[in-house]
Protein backbone atom coordinates (compact mmCIF):
# COMPACT_ATOMS: atom_id res chain seq x y z
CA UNK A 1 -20.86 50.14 -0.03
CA UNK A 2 -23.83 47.81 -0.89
CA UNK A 3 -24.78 49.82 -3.34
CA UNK A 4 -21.72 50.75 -5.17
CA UNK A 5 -21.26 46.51 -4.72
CA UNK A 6 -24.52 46.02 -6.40
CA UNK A 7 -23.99 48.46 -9.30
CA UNK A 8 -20.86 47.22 -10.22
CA UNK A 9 -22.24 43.46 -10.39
CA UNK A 10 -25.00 44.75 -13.11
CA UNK A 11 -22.28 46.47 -14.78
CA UNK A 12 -20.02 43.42 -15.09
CA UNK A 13 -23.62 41.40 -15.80
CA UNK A 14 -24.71 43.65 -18.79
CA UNK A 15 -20.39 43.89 -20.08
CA UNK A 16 -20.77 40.22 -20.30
CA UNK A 17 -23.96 40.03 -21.70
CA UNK A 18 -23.23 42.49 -24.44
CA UNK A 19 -20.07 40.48 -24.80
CA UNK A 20 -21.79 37.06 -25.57
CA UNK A 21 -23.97 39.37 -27.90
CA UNK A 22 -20.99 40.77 -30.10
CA UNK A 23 -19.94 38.91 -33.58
CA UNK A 24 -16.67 37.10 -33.47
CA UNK A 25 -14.85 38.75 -35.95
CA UNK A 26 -11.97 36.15 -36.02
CA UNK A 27 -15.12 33.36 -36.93
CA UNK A 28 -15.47 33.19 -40.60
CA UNK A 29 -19.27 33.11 -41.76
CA UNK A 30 -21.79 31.88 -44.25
CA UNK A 31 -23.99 33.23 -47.07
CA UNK A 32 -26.34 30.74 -48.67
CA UNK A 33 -28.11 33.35 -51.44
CA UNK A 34 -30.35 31.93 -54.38
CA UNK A 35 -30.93 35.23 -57.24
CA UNK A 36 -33.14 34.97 -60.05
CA UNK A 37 -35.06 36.93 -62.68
CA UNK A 38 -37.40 36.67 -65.63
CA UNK A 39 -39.04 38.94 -68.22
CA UNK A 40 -42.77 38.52 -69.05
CA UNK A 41 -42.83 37.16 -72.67
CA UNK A 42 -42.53 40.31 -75.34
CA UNK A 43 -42.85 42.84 -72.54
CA UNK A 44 -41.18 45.02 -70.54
CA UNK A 45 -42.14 43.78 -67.17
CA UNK A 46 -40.53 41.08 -65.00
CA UNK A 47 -39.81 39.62 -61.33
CA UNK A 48 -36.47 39.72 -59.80
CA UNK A 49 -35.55 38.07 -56.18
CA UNK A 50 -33.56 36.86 -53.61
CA UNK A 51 -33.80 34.15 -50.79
CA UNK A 52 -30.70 33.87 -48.56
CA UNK A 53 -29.61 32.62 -45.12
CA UNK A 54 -26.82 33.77 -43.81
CA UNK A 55 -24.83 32.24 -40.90
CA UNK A 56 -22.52 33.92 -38.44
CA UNK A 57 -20.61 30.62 -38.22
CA UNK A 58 -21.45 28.34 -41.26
CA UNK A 59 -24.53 26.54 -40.11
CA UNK A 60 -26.57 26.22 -36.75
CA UNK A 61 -26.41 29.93 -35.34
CA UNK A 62 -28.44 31.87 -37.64
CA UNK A 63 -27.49 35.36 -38.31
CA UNK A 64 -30.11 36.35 -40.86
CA UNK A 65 -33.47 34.81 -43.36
CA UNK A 66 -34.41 37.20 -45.95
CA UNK A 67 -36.33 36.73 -48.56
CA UNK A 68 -36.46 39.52 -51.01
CA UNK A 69 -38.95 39.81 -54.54
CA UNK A 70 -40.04 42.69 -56.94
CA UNK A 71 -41.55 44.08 -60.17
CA UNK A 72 -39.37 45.36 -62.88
CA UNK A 73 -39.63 47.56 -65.33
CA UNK A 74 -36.88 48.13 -68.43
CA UNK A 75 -38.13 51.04 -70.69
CA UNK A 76 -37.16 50.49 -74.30
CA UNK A 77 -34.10 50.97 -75.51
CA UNK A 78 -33.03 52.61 -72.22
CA UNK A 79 -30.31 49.79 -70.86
CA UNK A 80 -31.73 50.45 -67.30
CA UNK A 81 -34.16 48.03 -65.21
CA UNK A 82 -36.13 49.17 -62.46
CA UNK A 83 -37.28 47.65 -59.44
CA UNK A 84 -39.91 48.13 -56.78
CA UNK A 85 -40.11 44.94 -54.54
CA UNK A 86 -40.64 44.04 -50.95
CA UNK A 87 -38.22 42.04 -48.02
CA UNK A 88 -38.94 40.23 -44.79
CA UNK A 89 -35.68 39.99 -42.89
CA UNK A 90 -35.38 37.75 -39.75
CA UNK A 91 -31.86 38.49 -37.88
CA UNK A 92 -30.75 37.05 -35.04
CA UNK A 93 -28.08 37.58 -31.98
CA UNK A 94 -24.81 36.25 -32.32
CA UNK A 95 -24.33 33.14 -30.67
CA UNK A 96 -25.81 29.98 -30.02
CA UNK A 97 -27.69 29.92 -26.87
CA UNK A 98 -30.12 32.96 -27.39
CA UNK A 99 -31.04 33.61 -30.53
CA UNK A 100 -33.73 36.76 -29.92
CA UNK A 101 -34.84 37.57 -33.38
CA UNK A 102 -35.73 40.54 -34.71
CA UNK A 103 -38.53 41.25 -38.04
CA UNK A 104 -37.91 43.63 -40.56
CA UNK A 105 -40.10 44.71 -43.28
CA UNK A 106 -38.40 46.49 -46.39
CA UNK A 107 -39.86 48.41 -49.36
CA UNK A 108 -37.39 49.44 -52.06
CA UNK A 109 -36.78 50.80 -55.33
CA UNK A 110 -33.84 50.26 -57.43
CA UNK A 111 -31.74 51.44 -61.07
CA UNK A 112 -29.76 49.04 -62.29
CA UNK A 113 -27.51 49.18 -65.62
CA UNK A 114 -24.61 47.74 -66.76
CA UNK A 115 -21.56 48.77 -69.33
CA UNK A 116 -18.06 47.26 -70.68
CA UNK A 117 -15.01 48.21 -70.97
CA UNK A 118 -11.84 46.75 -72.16
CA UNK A 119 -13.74 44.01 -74.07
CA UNK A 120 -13.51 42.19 -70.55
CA UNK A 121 -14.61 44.07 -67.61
CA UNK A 122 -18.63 44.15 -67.19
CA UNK A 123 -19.81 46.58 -65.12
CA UNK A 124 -23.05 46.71 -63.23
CA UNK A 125 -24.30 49.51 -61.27
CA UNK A 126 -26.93 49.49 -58.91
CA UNK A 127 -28.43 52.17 -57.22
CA UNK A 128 -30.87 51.36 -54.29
CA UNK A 129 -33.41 53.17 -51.80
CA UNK A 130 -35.11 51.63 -49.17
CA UNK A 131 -37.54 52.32 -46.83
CA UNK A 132 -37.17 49.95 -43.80
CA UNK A 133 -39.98 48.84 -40.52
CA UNK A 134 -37.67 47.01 -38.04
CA UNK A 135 -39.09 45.96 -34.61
CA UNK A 136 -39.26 48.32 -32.16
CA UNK A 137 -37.78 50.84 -34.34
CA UNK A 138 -39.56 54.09 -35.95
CA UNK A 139 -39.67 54.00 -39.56
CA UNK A 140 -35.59 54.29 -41.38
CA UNK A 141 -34.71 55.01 -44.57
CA UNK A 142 -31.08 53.65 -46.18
CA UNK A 143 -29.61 54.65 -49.48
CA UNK A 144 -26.93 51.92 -51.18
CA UNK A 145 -24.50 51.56 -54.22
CA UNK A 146 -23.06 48.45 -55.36
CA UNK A 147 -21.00 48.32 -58.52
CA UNK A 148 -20.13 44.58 -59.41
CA UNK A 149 -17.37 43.50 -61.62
CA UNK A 150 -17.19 40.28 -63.62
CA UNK A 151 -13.90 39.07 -65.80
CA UNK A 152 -14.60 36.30 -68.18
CA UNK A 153 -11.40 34.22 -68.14
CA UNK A 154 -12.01 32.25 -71.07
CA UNK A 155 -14.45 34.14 -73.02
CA UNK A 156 -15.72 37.55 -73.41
CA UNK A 157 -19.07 37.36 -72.14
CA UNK A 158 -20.34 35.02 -69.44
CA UNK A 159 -21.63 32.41 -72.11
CA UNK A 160 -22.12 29.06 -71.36
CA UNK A 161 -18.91 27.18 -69.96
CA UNK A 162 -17.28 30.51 -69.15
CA UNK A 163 -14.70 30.77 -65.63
CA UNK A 164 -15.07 34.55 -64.53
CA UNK A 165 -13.76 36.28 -61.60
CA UNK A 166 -16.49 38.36 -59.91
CA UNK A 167 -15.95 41.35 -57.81
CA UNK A 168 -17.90 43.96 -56.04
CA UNK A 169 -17.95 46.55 -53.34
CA UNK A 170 -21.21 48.41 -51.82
CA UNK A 171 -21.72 50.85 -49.85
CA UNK A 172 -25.11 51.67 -47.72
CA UNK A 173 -25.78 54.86 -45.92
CA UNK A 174 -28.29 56.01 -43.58
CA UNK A 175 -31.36 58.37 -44.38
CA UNK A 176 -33.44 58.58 -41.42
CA UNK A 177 -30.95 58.52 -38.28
CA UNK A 178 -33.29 59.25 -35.64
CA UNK A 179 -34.70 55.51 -35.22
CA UNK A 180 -37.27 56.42 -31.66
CA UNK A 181 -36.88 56.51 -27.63
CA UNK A 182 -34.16 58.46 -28.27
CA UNK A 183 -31.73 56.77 -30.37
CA UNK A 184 -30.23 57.44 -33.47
CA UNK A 185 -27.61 55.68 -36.06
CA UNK A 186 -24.62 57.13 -37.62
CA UNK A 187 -25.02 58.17 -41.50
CA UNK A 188 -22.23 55.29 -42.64
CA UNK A 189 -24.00 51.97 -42.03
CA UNK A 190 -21.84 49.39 -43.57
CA UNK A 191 -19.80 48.09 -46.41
CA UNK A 192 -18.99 44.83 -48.09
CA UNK A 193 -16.04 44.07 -50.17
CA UNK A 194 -16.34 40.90 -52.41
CA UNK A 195 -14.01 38.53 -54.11
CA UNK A 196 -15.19 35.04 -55.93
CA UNK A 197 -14.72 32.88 -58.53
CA UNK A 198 -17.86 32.01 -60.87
CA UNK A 199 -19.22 29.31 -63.26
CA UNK A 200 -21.55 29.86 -66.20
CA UNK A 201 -23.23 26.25 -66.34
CA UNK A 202 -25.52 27.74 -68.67
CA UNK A 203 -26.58 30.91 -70.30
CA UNK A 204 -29.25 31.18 -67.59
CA UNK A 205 -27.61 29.57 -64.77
CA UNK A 206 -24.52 30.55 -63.06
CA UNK A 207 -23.16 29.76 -59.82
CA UNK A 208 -20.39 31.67 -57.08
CA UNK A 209 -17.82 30.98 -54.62
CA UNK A 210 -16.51 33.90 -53.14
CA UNK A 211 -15.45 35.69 -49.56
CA UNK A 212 -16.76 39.61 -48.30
CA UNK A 213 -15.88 41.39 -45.84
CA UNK A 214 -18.48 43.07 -44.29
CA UNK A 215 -17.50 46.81 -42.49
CA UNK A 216 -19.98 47.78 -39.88
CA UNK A 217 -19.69 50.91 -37.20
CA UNK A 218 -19.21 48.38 -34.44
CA UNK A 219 -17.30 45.17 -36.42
CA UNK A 220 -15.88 43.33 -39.19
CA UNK A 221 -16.31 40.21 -40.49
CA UNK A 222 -15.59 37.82 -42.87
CA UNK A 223 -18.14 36.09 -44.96
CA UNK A 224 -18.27 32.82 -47.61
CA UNK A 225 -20.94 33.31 -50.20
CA UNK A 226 -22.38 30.43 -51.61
CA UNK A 227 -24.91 31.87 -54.62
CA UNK A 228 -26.53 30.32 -57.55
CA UNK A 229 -27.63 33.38 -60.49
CA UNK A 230 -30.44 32.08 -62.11
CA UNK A 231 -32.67 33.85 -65.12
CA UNK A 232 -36.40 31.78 -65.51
């Protein structure tokens, strides 16, 4: 009896633990993401990046840091730029009290191009592989597609003082499922659906307001991005 007592009070304990642990999925977050790029003077090299913090509540309960640079590459006449870059990703646990973080250090490569059609849309794909060293994890792999979709509402590029409605939906998958000790992650990772509204302050500076919804294999959650597109 004492025993059946005592392993039903560290079953309750861990429930409500992993409870406290879970996202609210009713509790609409925060993304606060900076982008930018440049291309080396009459070359075809350049830097792209992003630095974002991302909230599970707005502000004051963290939910990730990352910081996220590379080297590109556009071959002549090709209308593709490649990337190989490098991310440090800080995540923590849902909730205010204990926030437990977790490091992640990310190598990727990338294809990105972009095409038109109907004189309005303007279509971006991107095509990424990465090759991911999270804490107490054995090396993973993840493979990702994001096609993004602006509409000019007032012009038919995103020129300076254009209003544009900006979509996009990505997808990431797993590579590597077998992550150490055992475990393993399904092949479907996540996927975020995004709808905003956009501001071309300049021909080099452009900034977003716009909800996702973010799909995982345990929840789903709602997200406000915040973002500020900036070419150096």
């Amino acid at each position: 009896m004492k025993k059946t007592l005592l392993l039903l009070t560290l079953f309750l304990a861990c429930s409500s633990i992993s409870h406290a642990q879970a996202p609210d999925e009713n509790q609409l977050g925060a993304w606060y993401m900076y982008f930018y790029n440049t291309t080396f003077k009459d070359s075809n090299w350049g830097i792209q990046g992003d630095f974002q913090y991302r909230d599970w509540r707005g502000l004051g309960d963290r939910e990730q840091l990352l910081l996220r640079s590379g080297v590109t590459y556009t071959p002549k006449d090709s209308g593709v730029k490649f990337t190989f870059g490098f991310a440090n990703i800080t995540t923590g646990q849902f909730g205010t009290d204990i926030d437990n973080p977790v490091s992640e250090n990310r190598i990727y490569q990338e294809a990105l191009f972009s095409n038109t059609i109907l004189k309005r849309l303007l279509l971006t794909h991107r095509f990424r592989y990465e090759q991911r060293w999270v804490e107490n994890q054995d090396m993973r792999t993840r493979y990702r597609y994001n096609l993004f979709i602006n509409i000019p509402l007032n012009n038919t590029t995103l020129a300076k003082k254009t209003y544009y409605v900006a979509l996009y939906n990505e997808i990431f998958l797993n590579g590597q499922r077998d992550i150490g000790d055992g475990r393993s992650v399904q092949f479907f990772d996540r996927n975020r659906t995004y709808l905003g509204l956009g501001y071309a302050i300049s021909k080099k500076l452009r900034v977003q307001l716009g909800w996702m919804e973010q799909t995982t294999v345990n929840w789903q959650k709602g997200q406000l991005q915040f973002s500020l597109h900036h070419t150096l």
